[in-house]
C-alpha atoms as a PDB file:
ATOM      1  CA  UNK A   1       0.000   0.000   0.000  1.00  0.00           C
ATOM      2  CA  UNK A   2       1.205   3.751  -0.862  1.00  0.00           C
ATOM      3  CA  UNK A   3       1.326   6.172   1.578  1.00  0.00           C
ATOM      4  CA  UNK A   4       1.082   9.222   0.190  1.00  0.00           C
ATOM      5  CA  UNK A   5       2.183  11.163   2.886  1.00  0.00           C
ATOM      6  CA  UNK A   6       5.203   9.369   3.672  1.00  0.00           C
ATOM      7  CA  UNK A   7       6.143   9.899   0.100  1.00  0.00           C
ATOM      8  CA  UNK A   8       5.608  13.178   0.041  1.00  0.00           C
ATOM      9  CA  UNK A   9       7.758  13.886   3.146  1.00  0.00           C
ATOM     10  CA  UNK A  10      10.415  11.723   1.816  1.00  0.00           C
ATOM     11  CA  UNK A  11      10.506  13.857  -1.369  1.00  0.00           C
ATOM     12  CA  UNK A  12      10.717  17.008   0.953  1.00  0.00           C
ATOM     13  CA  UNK A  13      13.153  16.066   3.099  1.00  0.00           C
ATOM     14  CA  UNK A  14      15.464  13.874   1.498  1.00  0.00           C
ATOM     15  CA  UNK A  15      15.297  14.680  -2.225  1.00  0.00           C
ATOM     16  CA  UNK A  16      14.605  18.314  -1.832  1.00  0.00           C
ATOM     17  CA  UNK A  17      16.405  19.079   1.135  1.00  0.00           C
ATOM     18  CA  UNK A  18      13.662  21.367   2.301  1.00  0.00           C
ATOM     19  CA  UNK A  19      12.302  21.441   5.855  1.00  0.00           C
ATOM     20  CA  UNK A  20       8.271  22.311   6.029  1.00  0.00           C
ATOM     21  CA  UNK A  21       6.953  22.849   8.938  1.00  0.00           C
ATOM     22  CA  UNK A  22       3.427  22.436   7.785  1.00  0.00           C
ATOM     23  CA  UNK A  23       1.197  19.541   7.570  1.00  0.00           C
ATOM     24  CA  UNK A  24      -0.974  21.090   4.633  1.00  0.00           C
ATOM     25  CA  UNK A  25       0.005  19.972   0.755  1.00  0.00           C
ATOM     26  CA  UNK A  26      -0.642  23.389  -0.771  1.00  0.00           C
ATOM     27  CA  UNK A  27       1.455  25.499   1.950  1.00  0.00           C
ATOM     28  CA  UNK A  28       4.461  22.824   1.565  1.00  0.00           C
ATOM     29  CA  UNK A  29       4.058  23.273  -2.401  1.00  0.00           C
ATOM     30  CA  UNK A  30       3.892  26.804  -1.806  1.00  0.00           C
ATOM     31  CA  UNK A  31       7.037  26.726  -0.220  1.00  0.00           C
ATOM     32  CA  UNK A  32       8.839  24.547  -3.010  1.00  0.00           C
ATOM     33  CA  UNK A  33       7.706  27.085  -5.397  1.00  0.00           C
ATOM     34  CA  UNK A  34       9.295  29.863  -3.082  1.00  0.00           C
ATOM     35  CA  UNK A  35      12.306  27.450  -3.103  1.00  0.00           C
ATOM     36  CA  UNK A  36      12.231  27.329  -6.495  1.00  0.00           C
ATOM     37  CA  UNK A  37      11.686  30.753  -7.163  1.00  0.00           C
ATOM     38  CA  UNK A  38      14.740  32.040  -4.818  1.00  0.00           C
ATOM     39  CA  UNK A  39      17.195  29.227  -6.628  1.00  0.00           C
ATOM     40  CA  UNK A  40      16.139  31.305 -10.030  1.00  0.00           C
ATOM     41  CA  UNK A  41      16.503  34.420  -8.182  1.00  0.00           C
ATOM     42  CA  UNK A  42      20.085  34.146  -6.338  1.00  0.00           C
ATOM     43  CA  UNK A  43      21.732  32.673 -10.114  1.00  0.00           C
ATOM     44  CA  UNK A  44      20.628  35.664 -11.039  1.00  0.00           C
ATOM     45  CA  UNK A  45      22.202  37.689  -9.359  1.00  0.00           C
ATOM     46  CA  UNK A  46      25.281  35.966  -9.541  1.00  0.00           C
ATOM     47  CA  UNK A  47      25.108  36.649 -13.185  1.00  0.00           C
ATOM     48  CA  UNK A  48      24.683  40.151 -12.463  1.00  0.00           C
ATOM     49  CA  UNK A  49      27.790  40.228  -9.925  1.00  0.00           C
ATOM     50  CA  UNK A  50      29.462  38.622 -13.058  1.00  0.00           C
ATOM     51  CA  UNK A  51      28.245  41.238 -15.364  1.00  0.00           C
ATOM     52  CA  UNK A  52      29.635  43.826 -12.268  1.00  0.00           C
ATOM     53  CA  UNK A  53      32.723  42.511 -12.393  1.00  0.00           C
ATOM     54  CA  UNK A  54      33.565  42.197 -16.108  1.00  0.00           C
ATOM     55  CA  UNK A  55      32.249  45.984 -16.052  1.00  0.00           C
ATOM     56  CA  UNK A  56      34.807  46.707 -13.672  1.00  0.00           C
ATOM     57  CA  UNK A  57      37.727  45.111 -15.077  1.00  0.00           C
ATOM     58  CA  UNK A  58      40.624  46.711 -17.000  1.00  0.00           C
ATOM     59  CA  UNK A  59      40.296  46.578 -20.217  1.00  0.00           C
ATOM     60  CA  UNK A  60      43.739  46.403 -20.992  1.00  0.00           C
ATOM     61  CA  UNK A  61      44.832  43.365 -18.166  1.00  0.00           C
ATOM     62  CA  UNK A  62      44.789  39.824 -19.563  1.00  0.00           C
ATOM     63  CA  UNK A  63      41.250  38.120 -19.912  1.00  0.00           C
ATOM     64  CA  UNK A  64      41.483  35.222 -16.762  1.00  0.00           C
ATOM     65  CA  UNK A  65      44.515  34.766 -16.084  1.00  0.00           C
ATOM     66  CA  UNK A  66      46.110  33.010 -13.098  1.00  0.00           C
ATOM     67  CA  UNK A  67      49.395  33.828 -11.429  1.00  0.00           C
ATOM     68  CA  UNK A  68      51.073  37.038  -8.994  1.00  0.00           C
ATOM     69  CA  UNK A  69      48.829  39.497  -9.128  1.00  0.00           C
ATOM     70  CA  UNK A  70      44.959  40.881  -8.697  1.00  0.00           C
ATOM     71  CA  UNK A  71      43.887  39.255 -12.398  1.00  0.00           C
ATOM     72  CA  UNK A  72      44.252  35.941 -10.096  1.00  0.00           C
ATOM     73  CA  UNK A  73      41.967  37.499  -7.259  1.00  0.00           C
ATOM     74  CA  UNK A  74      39.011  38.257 -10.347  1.00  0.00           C
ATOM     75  CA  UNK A  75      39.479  35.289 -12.252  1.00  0.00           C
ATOM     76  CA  UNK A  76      39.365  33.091  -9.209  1.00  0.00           C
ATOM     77  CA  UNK A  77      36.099  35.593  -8.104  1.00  0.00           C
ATOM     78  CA  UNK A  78      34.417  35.050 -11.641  1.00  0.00           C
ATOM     79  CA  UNK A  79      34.599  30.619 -11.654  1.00  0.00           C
ATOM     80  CA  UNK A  80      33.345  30.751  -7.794  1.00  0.00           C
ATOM     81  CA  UNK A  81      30.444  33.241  -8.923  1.00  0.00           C
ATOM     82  CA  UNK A  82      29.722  30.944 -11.973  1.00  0.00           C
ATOM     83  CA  UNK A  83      30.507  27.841  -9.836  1.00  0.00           C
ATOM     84  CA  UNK A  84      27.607  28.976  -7.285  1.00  0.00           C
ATOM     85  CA  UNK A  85      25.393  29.869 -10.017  1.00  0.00           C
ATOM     86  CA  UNK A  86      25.388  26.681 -11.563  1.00  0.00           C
ATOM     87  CA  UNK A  87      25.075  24.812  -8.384  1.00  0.00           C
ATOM     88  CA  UNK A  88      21.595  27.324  -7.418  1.00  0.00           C
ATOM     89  CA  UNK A  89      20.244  26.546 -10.850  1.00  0.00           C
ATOM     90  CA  UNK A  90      20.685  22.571 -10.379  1.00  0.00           C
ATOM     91  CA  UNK A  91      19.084  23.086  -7.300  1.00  0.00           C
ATOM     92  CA  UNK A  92      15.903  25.253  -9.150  1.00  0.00           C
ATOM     93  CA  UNK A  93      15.893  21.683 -11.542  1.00  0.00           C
ATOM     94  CA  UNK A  94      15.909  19.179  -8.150  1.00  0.00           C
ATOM     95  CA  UNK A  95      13.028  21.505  -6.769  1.00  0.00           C
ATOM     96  CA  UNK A  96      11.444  21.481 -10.210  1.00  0.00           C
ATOM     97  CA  UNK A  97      11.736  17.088 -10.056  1.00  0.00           C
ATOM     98  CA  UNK A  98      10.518  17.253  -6.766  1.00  0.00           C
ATOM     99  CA  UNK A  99       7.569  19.009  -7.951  1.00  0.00           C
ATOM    100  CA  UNK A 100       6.934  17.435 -11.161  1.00  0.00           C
ATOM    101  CA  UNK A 101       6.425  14.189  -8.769  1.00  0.00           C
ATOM    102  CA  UNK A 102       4.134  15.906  -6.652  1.00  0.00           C
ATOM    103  CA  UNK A 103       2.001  16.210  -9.397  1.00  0.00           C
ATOM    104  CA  UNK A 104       2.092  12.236 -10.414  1.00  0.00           C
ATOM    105  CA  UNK A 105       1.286  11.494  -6.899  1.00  0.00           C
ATOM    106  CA  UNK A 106      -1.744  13.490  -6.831  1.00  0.00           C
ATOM    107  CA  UNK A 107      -3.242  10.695  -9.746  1.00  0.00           C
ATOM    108  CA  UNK A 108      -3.154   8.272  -6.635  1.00  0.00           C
ATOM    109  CA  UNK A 109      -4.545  10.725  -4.249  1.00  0.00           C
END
């Protein structure tokens, strides 16, 4: 037998790393779309510190370049940026999963 519940909270807590307090399906949806939302929201704004940063940058200095010197500093500042980015937007996908099973459960429901 399926319990629907239990499944739910196991997609919650262990696939989605999310902890809802609430017992009620639409407020913990709710707050995997808020999840969701905030992933989307935080890449993008590591795009625009990106964007800052390039802005910023001299012209003139080589383009990402490692060794002595402050070109290190921003090229190391630019991969963690885009590392962090990419790691928020996998997270956006997992939440996105999560939800998209949500839904399937709801045909047993």
């Amino acid at each position: 037998m399926l319990r629907i519940e239990a499944v739910e909270e196991l997609l919650f807590e262990n696939v989605a790393r999310l902890r809802v307090a609430a017992d009620d399906a639409e407020e913990r949806r709710y707050q995997l779309w808020r999840a969701r939302q905030r992933a989307l929201l935080i890449a993008v704004l590591d795009w625009l510190a990106i964007a800052v940063l390039f802005f910023w940058r001299d012209p003139l200095a080589d383009f990402l370049t490692l060794g002595p010197g402050e070109e290190s500093v921003f090229t190391v500042a630019i991969l963690a940026i885009a590392v962090h980015s990419g790691f928020r937007l996998g997270q956006r996908e997992r939440y996105g999963t999560v939800a998209a099973a949500l839904r399937s459960l709801e045909r047993f429901c």
